[in-house]
PDB file of N, CA and C in Angstrom:
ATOM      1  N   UNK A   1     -19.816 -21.722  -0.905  1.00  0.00           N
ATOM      2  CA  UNK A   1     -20.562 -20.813  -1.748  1.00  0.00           C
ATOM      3  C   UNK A   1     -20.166 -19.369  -1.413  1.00  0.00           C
ATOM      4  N   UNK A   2     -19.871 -18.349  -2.632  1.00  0.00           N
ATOM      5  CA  UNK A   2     -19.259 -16.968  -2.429  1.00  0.00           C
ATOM      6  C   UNK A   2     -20.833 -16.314  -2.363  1.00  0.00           C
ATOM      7  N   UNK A   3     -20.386 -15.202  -1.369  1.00  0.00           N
ATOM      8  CA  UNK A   3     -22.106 -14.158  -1.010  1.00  0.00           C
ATOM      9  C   UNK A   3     -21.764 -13.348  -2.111  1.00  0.00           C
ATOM     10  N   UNK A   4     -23.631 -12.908  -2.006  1.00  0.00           N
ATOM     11  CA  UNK A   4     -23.900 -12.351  -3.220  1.00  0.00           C
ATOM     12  C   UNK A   4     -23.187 -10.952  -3.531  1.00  0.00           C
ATOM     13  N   UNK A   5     -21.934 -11.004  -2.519  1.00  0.00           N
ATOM     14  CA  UNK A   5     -21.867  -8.925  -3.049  1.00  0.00           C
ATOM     15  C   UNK A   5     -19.790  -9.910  -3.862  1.00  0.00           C
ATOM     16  N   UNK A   6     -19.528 -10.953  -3.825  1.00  0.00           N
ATOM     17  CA  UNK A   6     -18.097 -11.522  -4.520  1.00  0.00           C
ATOM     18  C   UNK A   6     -17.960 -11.038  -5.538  1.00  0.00           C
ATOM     19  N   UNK A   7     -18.836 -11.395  -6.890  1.00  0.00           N
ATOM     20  CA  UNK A   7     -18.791 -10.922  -8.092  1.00  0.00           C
ATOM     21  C   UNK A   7     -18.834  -9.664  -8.340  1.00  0.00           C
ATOM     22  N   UNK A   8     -19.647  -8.801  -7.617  1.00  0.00           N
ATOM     23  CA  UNK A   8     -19.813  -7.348  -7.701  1.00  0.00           C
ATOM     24  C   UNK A   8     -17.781  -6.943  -7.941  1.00  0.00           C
ATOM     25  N   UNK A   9     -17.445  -7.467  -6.036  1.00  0.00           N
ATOM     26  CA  UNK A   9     -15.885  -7.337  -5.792  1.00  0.00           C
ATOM     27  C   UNK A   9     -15.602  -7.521  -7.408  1.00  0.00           C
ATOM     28  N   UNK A  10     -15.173  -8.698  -7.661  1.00  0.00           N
ATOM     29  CA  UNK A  10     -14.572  -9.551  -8.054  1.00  0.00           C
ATOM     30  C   UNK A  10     -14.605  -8.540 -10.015  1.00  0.00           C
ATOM     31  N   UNK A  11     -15.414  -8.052 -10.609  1.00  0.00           N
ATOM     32  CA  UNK A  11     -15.985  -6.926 -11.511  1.00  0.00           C
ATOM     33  C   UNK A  11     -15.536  -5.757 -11.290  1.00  0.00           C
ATOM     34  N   UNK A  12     -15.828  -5.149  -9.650  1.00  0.00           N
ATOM     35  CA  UNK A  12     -14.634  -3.796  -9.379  1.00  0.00           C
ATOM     36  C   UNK A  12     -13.463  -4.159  -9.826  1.00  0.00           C
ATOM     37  N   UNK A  13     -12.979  -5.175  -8.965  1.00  0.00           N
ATOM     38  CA  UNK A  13     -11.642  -5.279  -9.341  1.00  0.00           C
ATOM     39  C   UNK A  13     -10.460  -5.463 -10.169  1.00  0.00           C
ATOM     40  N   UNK A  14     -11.168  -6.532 -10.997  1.00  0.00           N
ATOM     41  CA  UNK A  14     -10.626  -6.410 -12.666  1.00  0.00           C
ATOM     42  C   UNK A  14     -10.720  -4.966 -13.231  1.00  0.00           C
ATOM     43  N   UNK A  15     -11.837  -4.416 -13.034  1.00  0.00           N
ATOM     44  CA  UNK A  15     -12.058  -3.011 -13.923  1.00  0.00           C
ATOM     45  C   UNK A  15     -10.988  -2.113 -13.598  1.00  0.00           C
ATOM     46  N   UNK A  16      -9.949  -2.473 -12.153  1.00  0.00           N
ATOM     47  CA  UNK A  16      -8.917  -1.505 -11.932  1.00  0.00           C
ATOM     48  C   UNK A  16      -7.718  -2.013 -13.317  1.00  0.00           C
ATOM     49  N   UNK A  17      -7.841  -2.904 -13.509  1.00  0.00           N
ATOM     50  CA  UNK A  17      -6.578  -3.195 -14.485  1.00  0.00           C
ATOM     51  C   UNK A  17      -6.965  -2.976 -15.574  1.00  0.00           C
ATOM     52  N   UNK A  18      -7.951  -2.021 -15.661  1.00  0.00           N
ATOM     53  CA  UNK A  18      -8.091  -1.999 -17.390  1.00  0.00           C
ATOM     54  C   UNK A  18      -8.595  -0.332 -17.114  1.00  0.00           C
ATOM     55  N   UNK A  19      -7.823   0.170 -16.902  1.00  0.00           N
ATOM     56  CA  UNK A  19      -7.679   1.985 -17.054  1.00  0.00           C
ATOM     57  C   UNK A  19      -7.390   2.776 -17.949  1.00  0.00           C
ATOM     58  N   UNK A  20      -7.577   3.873 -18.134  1.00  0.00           N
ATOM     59  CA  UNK A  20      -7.071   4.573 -19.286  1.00  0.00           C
ATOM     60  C   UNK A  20      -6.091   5.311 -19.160  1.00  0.00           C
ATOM     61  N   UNK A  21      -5.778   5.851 -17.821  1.00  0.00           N
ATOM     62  CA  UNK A  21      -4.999   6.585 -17.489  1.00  0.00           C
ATOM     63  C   UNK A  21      -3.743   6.516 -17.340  1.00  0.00           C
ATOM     64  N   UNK A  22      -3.420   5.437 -16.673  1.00  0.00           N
ATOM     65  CA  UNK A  22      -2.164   4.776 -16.471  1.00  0.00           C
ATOM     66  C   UNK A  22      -1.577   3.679 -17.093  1.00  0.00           C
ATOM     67  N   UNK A  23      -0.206   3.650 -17.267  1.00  0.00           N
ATOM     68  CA  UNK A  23       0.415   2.137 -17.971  1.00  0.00           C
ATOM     69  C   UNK A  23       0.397   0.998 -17.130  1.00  0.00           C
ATOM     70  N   UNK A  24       0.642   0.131 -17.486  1.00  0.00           N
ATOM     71  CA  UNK A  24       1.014  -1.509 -17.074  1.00  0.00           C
ATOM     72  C   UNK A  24       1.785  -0.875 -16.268  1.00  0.00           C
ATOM     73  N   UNK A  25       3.356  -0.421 -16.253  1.00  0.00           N
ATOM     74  CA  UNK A  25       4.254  -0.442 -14.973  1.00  0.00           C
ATOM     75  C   UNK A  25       3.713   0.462 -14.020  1.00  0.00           C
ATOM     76  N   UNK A  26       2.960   1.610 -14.496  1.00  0.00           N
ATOM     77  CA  UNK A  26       2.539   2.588 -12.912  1.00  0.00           C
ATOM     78  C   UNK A  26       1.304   1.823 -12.312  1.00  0.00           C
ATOM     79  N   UNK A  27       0.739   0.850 -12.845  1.00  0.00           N
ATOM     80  CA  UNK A  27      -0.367   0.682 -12.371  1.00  0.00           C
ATOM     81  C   UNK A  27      -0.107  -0.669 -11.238  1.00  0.00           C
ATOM     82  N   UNK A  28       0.797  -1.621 -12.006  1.00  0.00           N
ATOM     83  CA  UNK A  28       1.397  -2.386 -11.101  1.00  0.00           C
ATOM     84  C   UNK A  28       2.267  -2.085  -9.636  1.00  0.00           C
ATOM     85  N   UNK A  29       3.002  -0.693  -9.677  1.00  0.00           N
ATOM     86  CA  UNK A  29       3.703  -0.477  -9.002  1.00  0.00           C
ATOM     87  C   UNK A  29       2.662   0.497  -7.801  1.00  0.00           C
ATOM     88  N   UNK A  30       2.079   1.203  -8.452  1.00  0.00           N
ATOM     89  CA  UNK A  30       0.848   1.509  -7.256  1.00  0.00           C
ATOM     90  C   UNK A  30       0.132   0.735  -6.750  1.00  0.00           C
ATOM     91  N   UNK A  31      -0.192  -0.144  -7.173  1.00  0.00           N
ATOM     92  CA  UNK A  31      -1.279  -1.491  -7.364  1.00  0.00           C
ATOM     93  C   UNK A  31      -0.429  -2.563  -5.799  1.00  0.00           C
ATOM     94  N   UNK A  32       1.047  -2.889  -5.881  1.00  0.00           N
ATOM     95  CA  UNK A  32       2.783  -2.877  -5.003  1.00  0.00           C
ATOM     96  C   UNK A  32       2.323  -2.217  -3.904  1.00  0.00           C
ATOM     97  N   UNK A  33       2.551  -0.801  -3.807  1.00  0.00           N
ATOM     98  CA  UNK A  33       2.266   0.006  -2.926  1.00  0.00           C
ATOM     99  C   UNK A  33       0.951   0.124  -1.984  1.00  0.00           C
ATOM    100  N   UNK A  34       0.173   0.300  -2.924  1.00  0.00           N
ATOM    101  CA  UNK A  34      -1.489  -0.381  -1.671  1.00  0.00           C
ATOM    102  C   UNK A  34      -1.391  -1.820  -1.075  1.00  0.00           C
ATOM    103  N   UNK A  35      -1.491  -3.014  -1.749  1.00  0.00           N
ATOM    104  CA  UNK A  35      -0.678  -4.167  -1.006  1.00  0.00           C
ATOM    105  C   UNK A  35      -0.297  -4.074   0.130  1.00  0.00           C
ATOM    106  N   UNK A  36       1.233  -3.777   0.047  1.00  0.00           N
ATOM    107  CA  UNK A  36       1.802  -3.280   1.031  1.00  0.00           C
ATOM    108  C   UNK A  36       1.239  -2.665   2.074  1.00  0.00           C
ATOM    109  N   UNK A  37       0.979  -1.239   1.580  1.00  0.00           N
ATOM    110  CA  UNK A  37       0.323  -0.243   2.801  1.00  0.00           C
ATOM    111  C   UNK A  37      -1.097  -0.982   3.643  1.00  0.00           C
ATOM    112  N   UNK A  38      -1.516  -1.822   2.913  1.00  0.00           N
ATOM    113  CA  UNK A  38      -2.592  -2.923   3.626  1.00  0.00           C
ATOM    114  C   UNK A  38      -2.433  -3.867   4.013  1.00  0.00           C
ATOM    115  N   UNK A  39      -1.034  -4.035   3.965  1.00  0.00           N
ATOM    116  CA  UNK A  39      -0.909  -5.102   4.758  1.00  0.00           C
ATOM    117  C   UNK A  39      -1.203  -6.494   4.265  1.00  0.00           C
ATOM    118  N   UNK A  40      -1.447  -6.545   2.935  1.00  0.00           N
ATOM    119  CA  UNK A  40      -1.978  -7.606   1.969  1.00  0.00           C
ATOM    120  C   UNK A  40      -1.069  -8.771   1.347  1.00  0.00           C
ATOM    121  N   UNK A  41      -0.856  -9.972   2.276  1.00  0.00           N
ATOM    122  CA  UNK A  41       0.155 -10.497   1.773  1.00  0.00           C
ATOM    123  C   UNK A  41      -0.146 -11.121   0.188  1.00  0.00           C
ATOM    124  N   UNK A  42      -1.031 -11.770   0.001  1.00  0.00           N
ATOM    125  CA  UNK A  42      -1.609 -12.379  -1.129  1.00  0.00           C
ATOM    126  C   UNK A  42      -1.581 -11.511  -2.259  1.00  0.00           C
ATOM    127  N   UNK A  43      -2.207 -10.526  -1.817  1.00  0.00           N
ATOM    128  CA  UNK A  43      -1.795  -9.410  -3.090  1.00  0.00           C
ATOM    129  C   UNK A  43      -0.360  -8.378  -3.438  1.00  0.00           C
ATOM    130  N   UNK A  44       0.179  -8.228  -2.274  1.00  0.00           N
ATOM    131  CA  UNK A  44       1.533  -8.294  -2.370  1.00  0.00           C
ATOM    132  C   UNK A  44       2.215  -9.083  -3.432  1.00  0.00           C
ATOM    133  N   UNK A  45       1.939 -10.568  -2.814  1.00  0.00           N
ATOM    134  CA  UNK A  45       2.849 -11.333  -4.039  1.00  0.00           C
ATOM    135  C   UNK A  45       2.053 -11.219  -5.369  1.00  0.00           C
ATOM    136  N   UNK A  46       0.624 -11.307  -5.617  1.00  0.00           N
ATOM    137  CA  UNK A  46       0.417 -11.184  -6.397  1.00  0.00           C
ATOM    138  C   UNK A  46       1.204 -10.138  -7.565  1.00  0.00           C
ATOM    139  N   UNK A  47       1.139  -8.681  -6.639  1.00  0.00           N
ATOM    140  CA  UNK A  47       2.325  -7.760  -7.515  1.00  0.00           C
ATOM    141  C   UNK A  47       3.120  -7.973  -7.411  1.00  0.00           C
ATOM    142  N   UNK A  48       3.962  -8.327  -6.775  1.00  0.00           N
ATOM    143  CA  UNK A  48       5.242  -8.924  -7.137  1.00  0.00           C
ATOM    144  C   UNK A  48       5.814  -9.895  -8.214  1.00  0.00           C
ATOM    145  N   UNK A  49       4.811 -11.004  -8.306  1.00  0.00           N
ATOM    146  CA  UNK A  49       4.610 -11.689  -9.389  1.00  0.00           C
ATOM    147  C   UNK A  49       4.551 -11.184 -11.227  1.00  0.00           C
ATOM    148  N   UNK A  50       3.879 -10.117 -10.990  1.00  0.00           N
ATOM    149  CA  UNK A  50       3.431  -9.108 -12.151  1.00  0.00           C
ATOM    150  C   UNK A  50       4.192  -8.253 -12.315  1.00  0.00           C
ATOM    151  N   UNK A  51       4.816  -7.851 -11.212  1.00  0.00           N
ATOM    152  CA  UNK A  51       5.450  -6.686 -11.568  1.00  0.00           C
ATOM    153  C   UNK A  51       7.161  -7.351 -12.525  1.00  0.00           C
ATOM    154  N   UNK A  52       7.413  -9.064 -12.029  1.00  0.00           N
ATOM    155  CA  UNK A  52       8.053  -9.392 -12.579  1.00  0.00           C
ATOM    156  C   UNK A  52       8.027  -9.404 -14.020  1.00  0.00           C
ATOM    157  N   UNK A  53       7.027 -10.477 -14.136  1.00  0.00           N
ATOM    158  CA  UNK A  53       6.902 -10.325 -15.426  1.00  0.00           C
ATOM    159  C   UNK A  53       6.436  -9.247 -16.718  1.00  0.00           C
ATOM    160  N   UNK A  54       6.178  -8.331 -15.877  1.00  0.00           N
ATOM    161  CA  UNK A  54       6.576  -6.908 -16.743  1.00  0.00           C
ATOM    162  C   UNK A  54       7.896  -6.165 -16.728  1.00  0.00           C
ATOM    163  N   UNK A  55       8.652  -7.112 -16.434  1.00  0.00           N
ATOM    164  CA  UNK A  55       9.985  -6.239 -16.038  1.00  0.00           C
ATOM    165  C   UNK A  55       9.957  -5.425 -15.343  1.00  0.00           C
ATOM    166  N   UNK A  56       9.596  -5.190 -14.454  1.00  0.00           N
ATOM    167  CA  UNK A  56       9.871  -4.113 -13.610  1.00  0.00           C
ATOM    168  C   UNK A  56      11.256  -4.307 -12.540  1.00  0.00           C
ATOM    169  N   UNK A  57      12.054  -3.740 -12.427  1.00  0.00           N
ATOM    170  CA  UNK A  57      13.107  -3.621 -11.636  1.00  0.00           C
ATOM    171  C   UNK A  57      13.311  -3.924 -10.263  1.00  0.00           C
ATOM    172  N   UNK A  58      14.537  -4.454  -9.600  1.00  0.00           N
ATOM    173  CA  UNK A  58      14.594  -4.738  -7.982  1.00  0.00           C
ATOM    174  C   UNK A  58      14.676  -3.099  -8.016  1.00  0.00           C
ATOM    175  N   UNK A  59      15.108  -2.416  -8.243  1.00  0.00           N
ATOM    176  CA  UNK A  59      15.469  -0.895  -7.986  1.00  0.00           C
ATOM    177  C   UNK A  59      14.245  -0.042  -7.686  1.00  0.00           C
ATOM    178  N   UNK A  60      13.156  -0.303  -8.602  1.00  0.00           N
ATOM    179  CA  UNK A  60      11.748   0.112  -8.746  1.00  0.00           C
ATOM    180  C   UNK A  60      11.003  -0.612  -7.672  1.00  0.00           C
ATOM    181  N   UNK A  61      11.474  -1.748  -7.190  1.00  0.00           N
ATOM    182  CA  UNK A  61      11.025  -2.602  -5.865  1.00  0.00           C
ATOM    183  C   UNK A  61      11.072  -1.902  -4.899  1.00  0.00           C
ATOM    184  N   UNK A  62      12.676  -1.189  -4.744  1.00  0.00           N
ATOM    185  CA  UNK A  62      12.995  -1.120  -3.310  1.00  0.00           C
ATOM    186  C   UNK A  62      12.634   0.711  -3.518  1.00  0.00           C
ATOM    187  N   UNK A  63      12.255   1.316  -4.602  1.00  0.00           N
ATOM    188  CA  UNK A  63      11.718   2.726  -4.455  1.00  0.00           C
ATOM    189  C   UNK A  63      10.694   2.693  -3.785  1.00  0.00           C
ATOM    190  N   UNK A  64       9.333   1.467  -4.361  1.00  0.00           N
ATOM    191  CA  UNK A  64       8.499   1.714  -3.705  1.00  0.00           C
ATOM    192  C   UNK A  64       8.299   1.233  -2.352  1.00  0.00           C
ATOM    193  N   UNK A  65       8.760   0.679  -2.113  1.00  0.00           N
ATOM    194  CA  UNK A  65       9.011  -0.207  -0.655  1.00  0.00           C
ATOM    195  C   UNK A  65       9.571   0.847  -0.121  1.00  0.00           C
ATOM    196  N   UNK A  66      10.759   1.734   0.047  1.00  0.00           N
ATOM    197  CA  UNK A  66      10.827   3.145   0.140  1.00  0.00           C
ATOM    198  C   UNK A  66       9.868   4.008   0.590  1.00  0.00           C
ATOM    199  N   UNK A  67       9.101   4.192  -0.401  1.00  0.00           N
ATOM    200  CA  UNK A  67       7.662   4.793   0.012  1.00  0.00           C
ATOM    201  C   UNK A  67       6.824   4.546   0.726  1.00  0.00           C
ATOM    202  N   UNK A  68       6.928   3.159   0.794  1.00  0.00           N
ATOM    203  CA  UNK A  68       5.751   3.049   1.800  1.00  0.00           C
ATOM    204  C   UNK A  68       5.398   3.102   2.877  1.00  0.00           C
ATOM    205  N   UNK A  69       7.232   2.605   3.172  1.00  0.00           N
ATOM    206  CA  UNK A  69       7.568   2.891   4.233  1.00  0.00           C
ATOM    207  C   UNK A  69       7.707   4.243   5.214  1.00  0.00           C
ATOM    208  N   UNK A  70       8.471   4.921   4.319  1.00  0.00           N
ATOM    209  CA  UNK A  70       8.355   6.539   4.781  1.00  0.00           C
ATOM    210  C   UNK A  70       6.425   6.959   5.055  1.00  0.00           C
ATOM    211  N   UNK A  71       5.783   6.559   4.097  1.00  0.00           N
ATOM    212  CA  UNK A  71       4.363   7.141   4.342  1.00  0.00           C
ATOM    213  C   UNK A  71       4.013   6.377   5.580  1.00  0.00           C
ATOM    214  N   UNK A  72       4.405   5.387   6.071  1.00  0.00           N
ATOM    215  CA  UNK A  72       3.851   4.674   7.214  1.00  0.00           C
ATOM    216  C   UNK A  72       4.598   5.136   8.655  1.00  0.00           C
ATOM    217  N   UNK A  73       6.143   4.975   8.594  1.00  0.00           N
ATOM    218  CA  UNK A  73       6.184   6.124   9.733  1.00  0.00           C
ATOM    219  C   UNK A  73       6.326   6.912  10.177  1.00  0.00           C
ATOM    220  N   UNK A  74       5.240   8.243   8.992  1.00  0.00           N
ATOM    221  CA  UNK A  74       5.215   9.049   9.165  1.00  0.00           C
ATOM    222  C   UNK A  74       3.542   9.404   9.831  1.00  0.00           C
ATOM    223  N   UNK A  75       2.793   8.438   9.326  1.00  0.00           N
ATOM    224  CA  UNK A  75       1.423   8.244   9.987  1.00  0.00           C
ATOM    225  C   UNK A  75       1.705   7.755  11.413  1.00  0.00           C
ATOM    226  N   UNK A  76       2.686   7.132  11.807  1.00  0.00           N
ATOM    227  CA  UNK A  76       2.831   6.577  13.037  1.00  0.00           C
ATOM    228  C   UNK A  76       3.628   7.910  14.091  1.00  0.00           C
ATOM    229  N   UNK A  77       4.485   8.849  13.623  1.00  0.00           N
ATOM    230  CA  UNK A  77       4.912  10.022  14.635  1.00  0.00           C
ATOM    231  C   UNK A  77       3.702  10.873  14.159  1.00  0.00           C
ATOM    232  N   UNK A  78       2.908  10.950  13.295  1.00  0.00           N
ATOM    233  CA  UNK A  78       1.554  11.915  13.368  1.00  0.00           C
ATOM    234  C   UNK A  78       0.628  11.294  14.455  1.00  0.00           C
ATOM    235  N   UNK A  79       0.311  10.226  14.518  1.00  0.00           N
ATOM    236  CA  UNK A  79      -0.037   9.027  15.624  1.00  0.00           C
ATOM    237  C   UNK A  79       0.088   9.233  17.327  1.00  0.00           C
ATOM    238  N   UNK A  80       1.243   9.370  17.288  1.00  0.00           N
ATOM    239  CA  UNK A  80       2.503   9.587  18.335  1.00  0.00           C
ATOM    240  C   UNK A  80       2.191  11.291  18.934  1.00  0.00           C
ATOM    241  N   UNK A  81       2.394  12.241  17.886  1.00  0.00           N
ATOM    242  CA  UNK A  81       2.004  13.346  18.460  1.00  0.00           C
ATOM    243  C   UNK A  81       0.389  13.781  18.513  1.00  0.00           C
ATOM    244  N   UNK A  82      -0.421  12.959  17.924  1.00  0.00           N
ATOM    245  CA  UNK A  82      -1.919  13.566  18.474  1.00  0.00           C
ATOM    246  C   UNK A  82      -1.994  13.293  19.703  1.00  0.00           C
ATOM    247  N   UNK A  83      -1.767  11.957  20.310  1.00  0.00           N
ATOM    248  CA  UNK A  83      -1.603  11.082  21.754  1.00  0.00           C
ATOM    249  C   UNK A  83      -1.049  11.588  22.420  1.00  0.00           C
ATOM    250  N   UNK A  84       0.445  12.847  22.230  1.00  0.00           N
ATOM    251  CA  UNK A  84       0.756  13.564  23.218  1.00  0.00           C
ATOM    252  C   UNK A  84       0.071  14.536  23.795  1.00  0.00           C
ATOM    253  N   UNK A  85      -0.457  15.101  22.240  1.00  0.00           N
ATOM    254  CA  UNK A  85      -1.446  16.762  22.715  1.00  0.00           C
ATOM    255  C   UNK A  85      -2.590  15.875  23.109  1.00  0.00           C
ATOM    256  N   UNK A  86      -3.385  15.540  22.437  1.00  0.00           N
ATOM    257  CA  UNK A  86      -4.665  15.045  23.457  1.00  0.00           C
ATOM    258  C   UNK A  86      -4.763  14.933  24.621  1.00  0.00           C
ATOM    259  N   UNK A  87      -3.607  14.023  25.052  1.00  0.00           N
ATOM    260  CA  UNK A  87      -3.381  13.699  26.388  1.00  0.00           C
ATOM    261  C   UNK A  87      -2.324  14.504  27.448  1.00  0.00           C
ATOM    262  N   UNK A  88      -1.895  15.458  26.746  1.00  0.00           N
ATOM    263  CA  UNK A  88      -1.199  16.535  27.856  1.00  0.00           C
ATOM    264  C   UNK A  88       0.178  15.672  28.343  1.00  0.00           C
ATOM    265  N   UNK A  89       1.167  15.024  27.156  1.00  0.00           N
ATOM    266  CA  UNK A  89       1.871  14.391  27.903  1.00  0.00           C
ATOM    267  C   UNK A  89       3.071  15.228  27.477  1.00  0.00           C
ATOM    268  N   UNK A  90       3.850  15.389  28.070  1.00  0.00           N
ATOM    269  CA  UNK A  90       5.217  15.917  28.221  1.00  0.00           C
ATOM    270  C   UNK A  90       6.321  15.325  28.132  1.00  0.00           C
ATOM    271  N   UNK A  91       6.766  14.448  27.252  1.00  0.00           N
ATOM    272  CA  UNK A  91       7.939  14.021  27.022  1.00  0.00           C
ATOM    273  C   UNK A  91       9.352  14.226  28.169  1.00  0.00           C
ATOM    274  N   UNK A  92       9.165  15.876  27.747  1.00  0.00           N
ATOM    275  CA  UNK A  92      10.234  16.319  28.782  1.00  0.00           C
ATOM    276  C   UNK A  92      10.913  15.705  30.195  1.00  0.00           C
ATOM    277  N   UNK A  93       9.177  14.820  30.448  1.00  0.00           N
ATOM    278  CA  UNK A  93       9.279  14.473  31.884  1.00  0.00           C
ATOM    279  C   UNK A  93       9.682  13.128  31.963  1.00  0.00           C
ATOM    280  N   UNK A  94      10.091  12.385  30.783  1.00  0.00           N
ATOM    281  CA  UNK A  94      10.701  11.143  30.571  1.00  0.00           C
ATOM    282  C   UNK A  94      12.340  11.221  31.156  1.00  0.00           C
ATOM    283  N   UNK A  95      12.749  10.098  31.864  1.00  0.00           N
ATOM    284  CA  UNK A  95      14.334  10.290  31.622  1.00  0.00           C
ATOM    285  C   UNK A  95      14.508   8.924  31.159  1.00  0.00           C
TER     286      UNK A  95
END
């Protein structure tokens, strides 16, 4: 049995695919990109799946995969340098 807050989900979530703002391919391909950036395998393929059958491109694949990547390790040396200053560490003193 699904708890009572599923359907609520389950109502958000459809309501993302029915926007006004954006087309079928930007919405899929952002839609790609969060996936991803969450780490979401299921929904991953899910866009992947979709993004096929809207035609969307290996080229348009590997842009955003591109992106996501760059946005991720770039959160990870922002990561990297709070942990230095916080912690007073000095690289320098590495050999």
């Amino acid at each position: 049995m699904l708890g009572k807050h599923q359907q609520p989900y389950e109502d958000f979530y459809h309501s993302t695919h029915e926007n006004e703002h954006l087309d079928t391919k930007t919405e899929l391909l952002v839609g790609l990109a969060a996936a991803m950036a969450m780490n979401c395998a299921p929904c991953t393929r899910y866009y992947l799946l979709q993004a096929k059958q809207a035609g969307i491109t290996q080229g348009e694949i590997s842009d955003v995969t591109a992106k996501v990547m760059a946005v991720a390790a770039g959160q990870k040396k922002l990561q990297m340098q709070e942990v230095i200053s916080k912690y007073h560490i000095d690289l320098n003193d590495f050999n």
